[in-house]
PDB file of N, CA and C in Angstrom:
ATOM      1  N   UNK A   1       2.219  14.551  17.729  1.00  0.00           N
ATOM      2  CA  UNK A   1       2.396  14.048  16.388  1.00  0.00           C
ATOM      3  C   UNK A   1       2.863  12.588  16.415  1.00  0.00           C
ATOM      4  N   UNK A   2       3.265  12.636  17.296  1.00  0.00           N
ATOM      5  CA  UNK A   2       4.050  10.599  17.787  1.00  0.00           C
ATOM      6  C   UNK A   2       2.827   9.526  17.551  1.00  0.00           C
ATOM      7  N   UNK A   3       1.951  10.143  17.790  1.00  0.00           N
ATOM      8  CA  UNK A   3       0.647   9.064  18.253  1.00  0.00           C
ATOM      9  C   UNK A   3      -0.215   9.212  16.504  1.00  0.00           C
ATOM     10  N   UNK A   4       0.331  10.012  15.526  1.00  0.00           N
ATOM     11  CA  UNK A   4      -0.178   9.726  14.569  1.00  0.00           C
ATOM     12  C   UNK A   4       1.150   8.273  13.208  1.00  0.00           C
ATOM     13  N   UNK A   5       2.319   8.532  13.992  1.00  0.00           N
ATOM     14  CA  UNK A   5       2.774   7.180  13.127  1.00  0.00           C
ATOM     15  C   UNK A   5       2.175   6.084  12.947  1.00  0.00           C
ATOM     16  N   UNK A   6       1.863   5.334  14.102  1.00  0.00           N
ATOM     17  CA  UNK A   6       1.192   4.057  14.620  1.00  0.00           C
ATOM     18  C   UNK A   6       0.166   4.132  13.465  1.00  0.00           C
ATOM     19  N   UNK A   7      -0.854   4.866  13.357  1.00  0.00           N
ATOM     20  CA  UNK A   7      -2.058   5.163  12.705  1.00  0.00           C
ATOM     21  C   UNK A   7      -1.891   4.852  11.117  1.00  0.00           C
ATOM     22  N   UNK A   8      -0.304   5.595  10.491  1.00  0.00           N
ATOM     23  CA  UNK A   8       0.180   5.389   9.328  1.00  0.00           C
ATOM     24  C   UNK A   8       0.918   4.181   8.906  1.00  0.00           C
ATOM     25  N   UNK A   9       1.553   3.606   9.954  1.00  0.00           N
ATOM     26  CA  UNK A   9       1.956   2.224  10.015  1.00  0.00           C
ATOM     27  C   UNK A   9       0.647   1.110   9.869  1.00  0.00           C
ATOM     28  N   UNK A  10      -0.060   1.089  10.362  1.00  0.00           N
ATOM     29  CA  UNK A  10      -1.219   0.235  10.395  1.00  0.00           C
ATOM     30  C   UNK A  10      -2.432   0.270   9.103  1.00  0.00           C
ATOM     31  N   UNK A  11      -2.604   1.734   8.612  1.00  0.00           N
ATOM     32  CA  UNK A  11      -3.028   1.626   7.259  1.00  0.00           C
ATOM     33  C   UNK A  11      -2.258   1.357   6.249  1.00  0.00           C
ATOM     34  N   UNK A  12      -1.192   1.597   6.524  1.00  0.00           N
ATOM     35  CA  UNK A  12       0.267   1.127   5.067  1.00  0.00           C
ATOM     36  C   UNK A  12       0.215  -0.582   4.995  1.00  0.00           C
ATOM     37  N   UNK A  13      -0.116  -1.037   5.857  1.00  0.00           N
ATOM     38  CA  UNK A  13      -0.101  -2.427   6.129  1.00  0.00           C
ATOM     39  C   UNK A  13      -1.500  -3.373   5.662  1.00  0.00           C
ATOM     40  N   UNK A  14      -2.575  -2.566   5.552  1.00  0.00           N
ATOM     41  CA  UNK A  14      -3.694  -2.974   4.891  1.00  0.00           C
ATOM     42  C   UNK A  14      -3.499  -2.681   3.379  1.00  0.00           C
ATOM     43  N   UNK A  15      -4.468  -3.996   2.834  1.00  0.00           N
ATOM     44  CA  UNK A  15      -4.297  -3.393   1.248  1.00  0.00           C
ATOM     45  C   UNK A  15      -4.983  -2.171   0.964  1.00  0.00           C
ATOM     46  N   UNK A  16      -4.425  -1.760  -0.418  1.00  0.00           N
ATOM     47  CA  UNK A  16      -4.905  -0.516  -0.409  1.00  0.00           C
ATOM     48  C   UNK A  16      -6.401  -0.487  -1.419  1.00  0.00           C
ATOM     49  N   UNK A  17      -6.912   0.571  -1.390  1.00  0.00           N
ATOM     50  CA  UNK A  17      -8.560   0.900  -1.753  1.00  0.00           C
ATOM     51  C   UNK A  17      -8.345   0.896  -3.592  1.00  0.00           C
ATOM     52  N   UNK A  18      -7.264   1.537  -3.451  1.00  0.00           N
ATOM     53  CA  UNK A  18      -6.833   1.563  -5.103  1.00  0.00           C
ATOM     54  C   UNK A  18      -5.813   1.641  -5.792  1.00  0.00           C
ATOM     55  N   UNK A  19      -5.186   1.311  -6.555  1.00  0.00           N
ATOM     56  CA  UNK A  19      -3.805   1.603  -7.335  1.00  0.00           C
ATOM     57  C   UNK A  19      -4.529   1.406  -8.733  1.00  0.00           C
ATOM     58  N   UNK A  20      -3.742   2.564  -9.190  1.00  0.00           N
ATOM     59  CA  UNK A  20      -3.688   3.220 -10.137  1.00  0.00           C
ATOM     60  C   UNK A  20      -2.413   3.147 -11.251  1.00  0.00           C
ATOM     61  N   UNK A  21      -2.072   3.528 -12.259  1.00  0.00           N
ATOM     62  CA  UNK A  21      -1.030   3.502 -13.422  1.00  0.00           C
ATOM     63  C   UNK A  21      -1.016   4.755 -13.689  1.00  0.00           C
ATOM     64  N   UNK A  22      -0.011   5.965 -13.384  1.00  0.00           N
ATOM     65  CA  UNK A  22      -0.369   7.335 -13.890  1.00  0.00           C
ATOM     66  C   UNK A  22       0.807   7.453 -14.940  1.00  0.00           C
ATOM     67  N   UNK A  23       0.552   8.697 -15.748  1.00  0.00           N
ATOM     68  CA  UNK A  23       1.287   8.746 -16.699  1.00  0.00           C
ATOM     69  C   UNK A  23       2.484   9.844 -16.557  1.00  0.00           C
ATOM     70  N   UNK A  24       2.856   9.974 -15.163  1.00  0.00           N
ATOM     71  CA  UNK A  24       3.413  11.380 -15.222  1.00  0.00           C
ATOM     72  C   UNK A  24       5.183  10.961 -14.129  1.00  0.00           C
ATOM     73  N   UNK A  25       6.154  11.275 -14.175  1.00  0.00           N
ATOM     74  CA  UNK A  25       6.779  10.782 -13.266  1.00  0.00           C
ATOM     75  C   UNK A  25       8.111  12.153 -12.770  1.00  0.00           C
ATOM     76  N   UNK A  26       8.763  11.894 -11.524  1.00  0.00           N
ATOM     77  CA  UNK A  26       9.508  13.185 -11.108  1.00  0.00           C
ATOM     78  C   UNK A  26      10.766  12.289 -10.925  1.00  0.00           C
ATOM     79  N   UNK A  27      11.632  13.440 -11.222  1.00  0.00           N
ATOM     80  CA  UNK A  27      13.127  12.967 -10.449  1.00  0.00           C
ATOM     81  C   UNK A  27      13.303  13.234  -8.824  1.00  0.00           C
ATOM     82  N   UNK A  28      12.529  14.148  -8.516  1.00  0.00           N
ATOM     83  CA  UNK A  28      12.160  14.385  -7.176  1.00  0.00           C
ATOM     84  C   UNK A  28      11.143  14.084  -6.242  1.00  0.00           C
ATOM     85  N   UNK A  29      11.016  13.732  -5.085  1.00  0.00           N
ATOM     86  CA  UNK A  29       9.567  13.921  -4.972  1.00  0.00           C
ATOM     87  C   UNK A  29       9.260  15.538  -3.911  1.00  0.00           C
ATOM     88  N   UNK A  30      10.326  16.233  -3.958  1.00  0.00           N
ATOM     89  CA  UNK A  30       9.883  17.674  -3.727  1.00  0.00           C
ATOM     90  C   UNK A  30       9.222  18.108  -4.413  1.00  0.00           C
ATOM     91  N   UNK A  31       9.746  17.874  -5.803  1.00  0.00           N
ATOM     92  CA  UNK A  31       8.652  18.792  -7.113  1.00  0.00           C
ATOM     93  C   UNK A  31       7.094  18.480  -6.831  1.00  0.00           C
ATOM     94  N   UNK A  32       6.673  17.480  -6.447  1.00  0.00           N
ATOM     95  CA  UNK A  32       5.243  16.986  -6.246  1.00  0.00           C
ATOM     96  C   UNK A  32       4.625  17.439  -4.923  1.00  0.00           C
ATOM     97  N   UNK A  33       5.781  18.048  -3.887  1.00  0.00           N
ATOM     98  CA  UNK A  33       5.834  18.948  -2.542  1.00  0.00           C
ATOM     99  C   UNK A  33       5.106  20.176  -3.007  1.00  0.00           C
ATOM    100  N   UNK A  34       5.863  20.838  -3.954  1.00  0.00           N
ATOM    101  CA  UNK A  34       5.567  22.174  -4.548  1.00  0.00           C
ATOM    102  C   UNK A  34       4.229  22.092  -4.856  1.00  0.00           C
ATOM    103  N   UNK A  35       4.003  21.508  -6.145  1.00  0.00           N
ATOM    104  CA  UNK A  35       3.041  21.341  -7.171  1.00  0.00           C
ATOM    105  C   UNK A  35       1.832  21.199  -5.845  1.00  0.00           C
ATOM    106  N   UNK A  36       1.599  20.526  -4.830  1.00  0.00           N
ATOM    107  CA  UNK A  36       0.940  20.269  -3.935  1.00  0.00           C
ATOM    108  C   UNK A  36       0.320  21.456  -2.663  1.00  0.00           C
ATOM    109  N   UNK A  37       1.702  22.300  -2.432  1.00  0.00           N
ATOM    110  CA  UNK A  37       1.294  23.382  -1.331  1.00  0.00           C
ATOM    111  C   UNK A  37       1.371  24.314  -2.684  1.00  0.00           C
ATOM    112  N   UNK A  38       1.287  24.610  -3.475  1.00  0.00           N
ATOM    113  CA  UNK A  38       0.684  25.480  -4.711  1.00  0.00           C
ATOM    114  C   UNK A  38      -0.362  25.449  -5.033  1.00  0.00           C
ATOM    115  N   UNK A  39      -1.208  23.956  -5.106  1.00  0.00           N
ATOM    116  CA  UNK A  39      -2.850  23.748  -5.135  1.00  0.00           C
ATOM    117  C   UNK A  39      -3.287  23.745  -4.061  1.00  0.00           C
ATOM    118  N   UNK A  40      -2.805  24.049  -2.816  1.00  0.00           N
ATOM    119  CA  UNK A  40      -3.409  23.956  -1.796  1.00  0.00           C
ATOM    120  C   UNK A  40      -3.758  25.569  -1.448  1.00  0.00           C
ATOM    121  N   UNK A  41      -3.018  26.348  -1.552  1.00  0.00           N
ATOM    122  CA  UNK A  41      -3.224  27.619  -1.168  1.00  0.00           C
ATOM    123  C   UNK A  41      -3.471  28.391  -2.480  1.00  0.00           C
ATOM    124  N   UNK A  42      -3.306  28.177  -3.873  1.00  0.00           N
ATOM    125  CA  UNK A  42      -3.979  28.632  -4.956  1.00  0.00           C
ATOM    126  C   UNK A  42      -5.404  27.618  -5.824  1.00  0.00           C
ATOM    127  N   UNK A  43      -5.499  26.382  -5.389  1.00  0.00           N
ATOM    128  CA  UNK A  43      -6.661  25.407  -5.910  1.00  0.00           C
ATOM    129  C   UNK A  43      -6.738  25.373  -7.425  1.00  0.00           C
ATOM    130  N   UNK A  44      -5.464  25.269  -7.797  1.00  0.00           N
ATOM    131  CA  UNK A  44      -4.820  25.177  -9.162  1.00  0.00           C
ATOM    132  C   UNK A  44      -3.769  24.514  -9.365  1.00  0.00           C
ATOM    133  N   UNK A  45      -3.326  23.784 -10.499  1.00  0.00           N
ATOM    134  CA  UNK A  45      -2.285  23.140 -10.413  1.00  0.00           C
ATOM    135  C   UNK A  45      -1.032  23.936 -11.230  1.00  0.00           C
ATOM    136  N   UNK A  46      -0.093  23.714 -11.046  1.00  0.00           N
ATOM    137  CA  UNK A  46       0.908  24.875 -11.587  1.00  0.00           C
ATOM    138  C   UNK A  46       1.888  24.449 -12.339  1.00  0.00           C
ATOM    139  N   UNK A  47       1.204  23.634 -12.931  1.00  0.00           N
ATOM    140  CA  UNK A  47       2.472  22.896 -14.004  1.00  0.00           C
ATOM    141  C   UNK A  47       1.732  22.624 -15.185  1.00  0.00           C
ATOM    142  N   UNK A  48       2.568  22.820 -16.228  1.00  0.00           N
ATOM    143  CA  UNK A  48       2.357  22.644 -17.768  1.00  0.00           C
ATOM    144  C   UNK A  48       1.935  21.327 -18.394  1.00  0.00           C
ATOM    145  N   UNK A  49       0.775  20.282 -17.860  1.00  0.00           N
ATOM    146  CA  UNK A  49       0.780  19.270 -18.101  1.00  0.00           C
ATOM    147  C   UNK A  49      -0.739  18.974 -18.475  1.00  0.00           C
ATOM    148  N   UNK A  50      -0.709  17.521 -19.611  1.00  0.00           N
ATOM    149  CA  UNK A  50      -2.071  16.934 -19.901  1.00  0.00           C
ATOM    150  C   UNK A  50      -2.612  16.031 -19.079  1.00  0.00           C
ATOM    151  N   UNK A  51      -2.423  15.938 -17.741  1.00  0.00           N
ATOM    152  CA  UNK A  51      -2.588  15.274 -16.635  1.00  0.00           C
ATOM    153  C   UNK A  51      -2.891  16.058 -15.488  1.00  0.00           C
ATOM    154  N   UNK A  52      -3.377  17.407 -16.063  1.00  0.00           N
ATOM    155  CA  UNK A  52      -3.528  18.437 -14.923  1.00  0.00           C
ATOM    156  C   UNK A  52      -5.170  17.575 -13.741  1.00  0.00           C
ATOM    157  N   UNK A  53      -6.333  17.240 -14.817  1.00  0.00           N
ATOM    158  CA  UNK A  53      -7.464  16.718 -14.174  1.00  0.00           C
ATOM    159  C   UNK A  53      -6.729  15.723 -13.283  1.00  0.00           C
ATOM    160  N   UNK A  54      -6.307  14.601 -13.746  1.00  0.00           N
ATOM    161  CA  UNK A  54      -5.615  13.676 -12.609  1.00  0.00           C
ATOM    162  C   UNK A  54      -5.513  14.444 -11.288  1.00  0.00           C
ATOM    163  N   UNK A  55      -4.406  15.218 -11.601  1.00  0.00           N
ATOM    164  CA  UNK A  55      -3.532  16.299 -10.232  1.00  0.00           C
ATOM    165  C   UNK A  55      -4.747  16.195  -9.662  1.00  0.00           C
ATOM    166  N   UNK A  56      -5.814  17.329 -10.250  1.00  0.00           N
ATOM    167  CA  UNK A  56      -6.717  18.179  -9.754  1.00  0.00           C
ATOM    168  C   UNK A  56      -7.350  16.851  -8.515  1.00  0.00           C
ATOM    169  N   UNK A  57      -8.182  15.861  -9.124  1.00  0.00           N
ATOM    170  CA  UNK A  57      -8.980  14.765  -8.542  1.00  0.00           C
ATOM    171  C   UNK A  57      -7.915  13.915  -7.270  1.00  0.00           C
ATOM    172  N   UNK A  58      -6.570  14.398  -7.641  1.00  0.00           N
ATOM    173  CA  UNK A  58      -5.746  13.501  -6.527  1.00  0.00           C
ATOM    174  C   UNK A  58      -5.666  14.624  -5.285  1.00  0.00           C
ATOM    175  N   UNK A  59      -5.202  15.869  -5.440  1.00  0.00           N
ATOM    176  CA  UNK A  59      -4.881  16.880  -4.875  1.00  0.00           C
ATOM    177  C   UNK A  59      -6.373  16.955  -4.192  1.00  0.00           C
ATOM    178  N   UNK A  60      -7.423  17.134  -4.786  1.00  0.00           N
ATOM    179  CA  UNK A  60      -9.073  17.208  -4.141  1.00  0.00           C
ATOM    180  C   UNK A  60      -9.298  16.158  -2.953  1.00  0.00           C
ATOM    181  N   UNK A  61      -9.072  15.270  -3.180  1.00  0.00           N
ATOM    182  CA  UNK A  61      -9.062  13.789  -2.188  1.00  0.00           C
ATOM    183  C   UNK A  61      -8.339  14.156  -1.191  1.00  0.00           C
ATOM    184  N   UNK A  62      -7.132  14.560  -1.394  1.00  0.00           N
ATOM    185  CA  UNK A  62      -6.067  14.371  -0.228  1.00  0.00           C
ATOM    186  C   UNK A  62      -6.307  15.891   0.533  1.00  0.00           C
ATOM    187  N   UNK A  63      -7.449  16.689  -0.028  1.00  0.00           N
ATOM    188  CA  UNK A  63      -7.615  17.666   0.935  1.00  0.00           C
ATOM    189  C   UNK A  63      -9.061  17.315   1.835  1.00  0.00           C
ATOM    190  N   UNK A  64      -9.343  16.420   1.178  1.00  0.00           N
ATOM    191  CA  UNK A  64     -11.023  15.340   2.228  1.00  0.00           C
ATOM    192  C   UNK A  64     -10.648  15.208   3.495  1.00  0.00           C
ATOM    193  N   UNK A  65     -11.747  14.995   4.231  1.00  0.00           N
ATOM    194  CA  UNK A  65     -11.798  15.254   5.695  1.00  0.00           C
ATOM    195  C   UNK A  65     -11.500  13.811   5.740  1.00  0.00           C
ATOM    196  N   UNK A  66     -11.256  12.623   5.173  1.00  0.00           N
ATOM    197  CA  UNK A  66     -10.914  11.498   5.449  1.00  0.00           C
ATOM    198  C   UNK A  66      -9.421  11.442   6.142  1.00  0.00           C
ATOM    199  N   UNK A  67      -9.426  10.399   6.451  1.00  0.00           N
ATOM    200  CA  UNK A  67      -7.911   9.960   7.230  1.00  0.00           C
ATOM    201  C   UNK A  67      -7.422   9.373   6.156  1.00  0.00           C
ATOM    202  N   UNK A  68      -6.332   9.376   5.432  1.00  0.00           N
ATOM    203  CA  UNK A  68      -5.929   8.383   4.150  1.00  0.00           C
ATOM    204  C   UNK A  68      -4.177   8.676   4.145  1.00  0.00           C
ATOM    205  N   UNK A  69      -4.294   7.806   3.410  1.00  0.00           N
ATOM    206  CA  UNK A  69      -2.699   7.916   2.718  1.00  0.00           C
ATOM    207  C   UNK A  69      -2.400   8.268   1.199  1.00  0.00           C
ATOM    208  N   UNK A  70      -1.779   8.562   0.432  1.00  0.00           N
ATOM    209  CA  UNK A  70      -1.508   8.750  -1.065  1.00  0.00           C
ATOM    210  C   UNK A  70      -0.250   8.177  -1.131  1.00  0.00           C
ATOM    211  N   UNK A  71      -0.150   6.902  -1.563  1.00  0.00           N
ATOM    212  CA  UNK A  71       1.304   6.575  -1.940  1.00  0.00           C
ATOM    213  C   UNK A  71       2.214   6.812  -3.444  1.00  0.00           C
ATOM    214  N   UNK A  72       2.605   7.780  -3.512  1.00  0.00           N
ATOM    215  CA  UNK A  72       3.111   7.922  -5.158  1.00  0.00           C
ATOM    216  C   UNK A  72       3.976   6.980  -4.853  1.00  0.00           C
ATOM    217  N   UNK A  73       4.561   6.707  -6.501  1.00  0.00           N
ATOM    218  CA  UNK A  73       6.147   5.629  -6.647  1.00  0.00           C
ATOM    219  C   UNK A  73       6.437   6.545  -7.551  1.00  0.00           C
ATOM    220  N   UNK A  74       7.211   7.110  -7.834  1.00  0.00           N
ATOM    221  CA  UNK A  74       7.191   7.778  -9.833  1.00  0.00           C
ATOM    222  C   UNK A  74       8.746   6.364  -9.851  1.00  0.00           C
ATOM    223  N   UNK A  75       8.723   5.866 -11.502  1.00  0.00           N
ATOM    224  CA  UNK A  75       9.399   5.095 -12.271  1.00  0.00           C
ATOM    225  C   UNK A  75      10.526   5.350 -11.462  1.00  0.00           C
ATOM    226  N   UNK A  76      11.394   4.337 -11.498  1.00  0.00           N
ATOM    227  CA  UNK A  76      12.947   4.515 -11.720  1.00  0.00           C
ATOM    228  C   UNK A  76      13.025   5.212 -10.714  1.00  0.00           C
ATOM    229  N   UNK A  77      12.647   5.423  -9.238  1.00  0.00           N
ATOM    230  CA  UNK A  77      13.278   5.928  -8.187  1.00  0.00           C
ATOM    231  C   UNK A  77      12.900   4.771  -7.383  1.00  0.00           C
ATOM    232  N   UNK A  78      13.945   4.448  -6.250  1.00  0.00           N
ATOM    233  CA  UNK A  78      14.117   3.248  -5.213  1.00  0.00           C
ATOM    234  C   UNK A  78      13.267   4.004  -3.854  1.00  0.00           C
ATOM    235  N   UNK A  79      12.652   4.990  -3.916  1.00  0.00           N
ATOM    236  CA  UNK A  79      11.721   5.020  -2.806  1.00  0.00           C
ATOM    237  C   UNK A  79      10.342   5.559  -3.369  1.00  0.00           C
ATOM    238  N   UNK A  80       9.359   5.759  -2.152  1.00  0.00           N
ATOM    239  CA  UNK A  80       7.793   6.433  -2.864  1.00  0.00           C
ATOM    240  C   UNK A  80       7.623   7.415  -1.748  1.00  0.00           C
ATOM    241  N   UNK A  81       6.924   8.062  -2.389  1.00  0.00           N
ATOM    242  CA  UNK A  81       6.400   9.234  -1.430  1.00  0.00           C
ATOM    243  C   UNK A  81       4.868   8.837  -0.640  1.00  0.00           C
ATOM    244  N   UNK A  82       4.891   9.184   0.814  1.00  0.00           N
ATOM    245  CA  UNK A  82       3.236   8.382   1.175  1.00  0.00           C
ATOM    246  C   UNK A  82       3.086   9.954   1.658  1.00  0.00           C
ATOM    247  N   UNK A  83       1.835  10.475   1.236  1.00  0.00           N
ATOM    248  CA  UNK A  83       1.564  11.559   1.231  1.00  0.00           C
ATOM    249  C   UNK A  83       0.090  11.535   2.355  1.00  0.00           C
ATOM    250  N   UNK A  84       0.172  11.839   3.747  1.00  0.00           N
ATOM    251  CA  UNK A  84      -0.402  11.117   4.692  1.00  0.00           C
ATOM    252  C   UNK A  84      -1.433  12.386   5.399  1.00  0.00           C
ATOM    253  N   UNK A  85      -2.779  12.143   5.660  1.00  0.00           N
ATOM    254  CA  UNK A  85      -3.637  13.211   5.878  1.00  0.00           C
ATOM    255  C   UNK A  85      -4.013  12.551   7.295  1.00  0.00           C
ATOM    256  N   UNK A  86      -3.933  12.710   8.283  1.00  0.00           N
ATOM    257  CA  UNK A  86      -4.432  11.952   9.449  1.00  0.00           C
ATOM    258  C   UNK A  86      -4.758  13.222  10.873  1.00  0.00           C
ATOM    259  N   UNK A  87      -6.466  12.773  11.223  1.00  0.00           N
ATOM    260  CA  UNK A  87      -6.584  13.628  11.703  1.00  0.00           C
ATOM    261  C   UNK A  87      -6.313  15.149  11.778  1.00  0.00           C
ATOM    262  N   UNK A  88      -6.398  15.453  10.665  1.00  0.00           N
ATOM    263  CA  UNK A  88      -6.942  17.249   9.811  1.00  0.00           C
ATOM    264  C   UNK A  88      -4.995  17.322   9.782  1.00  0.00           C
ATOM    265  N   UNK A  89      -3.966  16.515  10.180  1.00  0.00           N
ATOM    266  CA  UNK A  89      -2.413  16.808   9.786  1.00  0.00           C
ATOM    267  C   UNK A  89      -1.951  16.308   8.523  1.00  0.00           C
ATOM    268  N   UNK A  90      -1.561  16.998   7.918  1.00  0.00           N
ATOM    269  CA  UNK A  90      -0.651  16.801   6.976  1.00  0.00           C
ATOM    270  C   UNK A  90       0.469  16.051   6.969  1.00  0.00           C
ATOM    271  N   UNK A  91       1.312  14.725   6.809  1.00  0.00           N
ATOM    272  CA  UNK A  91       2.071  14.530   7.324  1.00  0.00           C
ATOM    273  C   UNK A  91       2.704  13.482   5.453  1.00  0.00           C
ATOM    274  N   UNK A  92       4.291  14.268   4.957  1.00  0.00           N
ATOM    275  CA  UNK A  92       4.759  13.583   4.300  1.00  0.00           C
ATOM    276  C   UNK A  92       6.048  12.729   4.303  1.00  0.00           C
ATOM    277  N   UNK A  93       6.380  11.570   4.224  1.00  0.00           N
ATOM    278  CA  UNK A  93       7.057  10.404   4.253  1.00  0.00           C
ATOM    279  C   UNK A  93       7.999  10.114   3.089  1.00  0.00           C
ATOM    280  N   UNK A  94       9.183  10.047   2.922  1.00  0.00           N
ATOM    281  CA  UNK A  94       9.168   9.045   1.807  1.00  0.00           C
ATOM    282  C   UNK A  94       9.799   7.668   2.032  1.00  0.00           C
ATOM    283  N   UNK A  95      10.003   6.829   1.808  1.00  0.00           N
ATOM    284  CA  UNK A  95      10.196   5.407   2.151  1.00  0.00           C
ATOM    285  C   UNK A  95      10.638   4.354   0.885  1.00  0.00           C
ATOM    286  N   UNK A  96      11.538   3.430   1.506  1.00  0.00           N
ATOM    287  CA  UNK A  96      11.875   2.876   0.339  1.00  0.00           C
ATOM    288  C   UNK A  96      10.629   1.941   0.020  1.00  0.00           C
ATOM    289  N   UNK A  97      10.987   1.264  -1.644  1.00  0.00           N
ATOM    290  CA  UNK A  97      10.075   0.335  -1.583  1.00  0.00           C
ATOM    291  C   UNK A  97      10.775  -1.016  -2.962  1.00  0.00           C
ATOM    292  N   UNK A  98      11.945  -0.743  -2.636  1.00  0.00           N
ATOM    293  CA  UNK A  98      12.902  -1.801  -3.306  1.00  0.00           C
ATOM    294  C   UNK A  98      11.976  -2.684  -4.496  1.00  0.00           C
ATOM    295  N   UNK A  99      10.679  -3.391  -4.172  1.00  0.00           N
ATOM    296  CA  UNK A  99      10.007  -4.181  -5.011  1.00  0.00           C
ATOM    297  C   UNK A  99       9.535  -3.488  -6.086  1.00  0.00           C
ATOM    298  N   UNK A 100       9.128  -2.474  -6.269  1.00  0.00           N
ATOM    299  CA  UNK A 100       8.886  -1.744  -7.591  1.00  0.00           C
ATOM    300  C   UNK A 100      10.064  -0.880  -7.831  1.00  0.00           C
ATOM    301  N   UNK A 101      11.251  -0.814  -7.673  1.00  0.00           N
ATOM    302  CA  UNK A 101      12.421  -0.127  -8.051  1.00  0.00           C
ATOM    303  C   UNK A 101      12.347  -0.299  -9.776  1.00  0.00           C
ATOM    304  N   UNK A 102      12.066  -1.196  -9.818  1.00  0.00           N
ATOM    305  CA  UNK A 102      12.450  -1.967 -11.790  1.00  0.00           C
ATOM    306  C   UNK A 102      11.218  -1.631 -12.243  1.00  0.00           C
ATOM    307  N   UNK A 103       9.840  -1.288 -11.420  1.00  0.00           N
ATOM    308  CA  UNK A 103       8.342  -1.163 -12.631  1.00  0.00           C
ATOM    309  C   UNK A 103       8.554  -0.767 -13.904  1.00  0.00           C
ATOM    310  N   UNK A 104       9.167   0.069 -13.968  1.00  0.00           N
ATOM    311  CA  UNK A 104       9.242   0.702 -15.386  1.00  0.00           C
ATOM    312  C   UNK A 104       7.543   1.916 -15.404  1.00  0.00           C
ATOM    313  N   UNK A 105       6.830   2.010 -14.639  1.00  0.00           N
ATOM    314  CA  UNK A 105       6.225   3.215 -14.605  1.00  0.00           C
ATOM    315  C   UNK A 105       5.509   3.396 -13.536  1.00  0.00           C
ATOM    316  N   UNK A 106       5.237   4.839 -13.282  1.00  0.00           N
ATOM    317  CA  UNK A 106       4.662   5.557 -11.863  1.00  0.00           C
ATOM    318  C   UNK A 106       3.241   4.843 -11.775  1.00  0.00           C
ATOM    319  N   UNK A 107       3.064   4.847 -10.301  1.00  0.00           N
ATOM    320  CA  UNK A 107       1.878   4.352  -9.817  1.00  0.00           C
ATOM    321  C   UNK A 107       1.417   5.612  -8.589  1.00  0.00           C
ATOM    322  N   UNK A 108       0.144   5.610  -8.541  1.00  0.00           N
ATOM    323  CA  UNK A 108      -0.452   6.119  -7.115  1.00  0.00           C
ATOM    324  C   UNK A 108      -1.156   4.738  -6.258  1.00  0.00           C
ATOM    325  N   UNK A 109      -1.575   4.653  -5.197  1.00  0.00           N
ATOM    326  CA  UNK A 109      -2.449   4.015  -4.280  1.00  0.00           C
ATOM    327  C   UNK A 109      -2.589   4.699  -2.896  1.00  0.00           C
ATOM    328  N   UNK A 110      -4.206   4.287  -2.873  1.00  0.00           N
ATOM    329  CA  UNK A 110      -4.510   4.904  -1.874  1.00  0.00           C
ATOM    330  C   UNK A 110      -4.939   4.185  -1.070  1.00  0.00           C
ATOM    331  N   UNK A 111      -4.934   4.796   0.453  1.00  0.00           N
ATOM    332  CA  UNK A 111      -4.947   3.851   1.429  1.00  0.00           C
ATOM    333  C   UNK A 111      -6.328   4.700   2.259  1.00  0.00           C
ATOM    334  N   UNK A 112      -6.898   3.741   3.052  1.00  0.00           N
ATOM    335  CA  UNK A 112      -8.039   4.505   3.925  1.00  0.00           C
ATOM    336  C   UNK A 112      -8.212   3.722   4.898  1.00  0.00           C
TER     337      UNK A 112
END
């Protein structure tokens, strides 16, 4: 698993393919843990929300045979979650990111 950091360090460092403005944000980023191994082993999302398609199309991607990253920020928290698929592993992070501490709203970007 050592030899997949390097891999996540080096795409975090390229710009990313896309960022996005989502409308949805957590006090946690466990809750988005859950919500995540819940669509993964049921292929449904399990929360009461008008942003379920979003989930669905983000959650779909990050189960692609691609190598990628998913960086959430949700608002008003001083770190992001990089939600990291490398070589068929699952691997989640969270990390500070001090420069969007103040955005005032959640973002995704993805990395490839």
């Amino acid at each position: 698993m050592d030899d997949i950091f390097p891999i996540i360090k080096n795409m975090i460092m390229n710009p990313s393919k896309k960022v996005m403005r989502v409308p949805f944000h957590v006090k946690s980023y466990k809750n988005v843990l859950d919500i995540w191994n819940t669509f993964k082993k049921q292929d449904r999302i399990n929360v009461d929300t008008t942003d379920n398609r979003l989930l669905d199309g983000i959650f779909k991607f990050h189960l692609s045979d691609v190598d990628h990253i998913i960086l959430y920020y949700s608002k008003h928290l001083e770190d992001c979650l990089l939600m990291c698929k490398i070589r068929e592993k699952y691997v989640n992070l969270v990390a500070p990111i001090k420069p969007l501490d103040q955005l005032g709203y959640s973002l995704i970007a993805t990395y490839c």
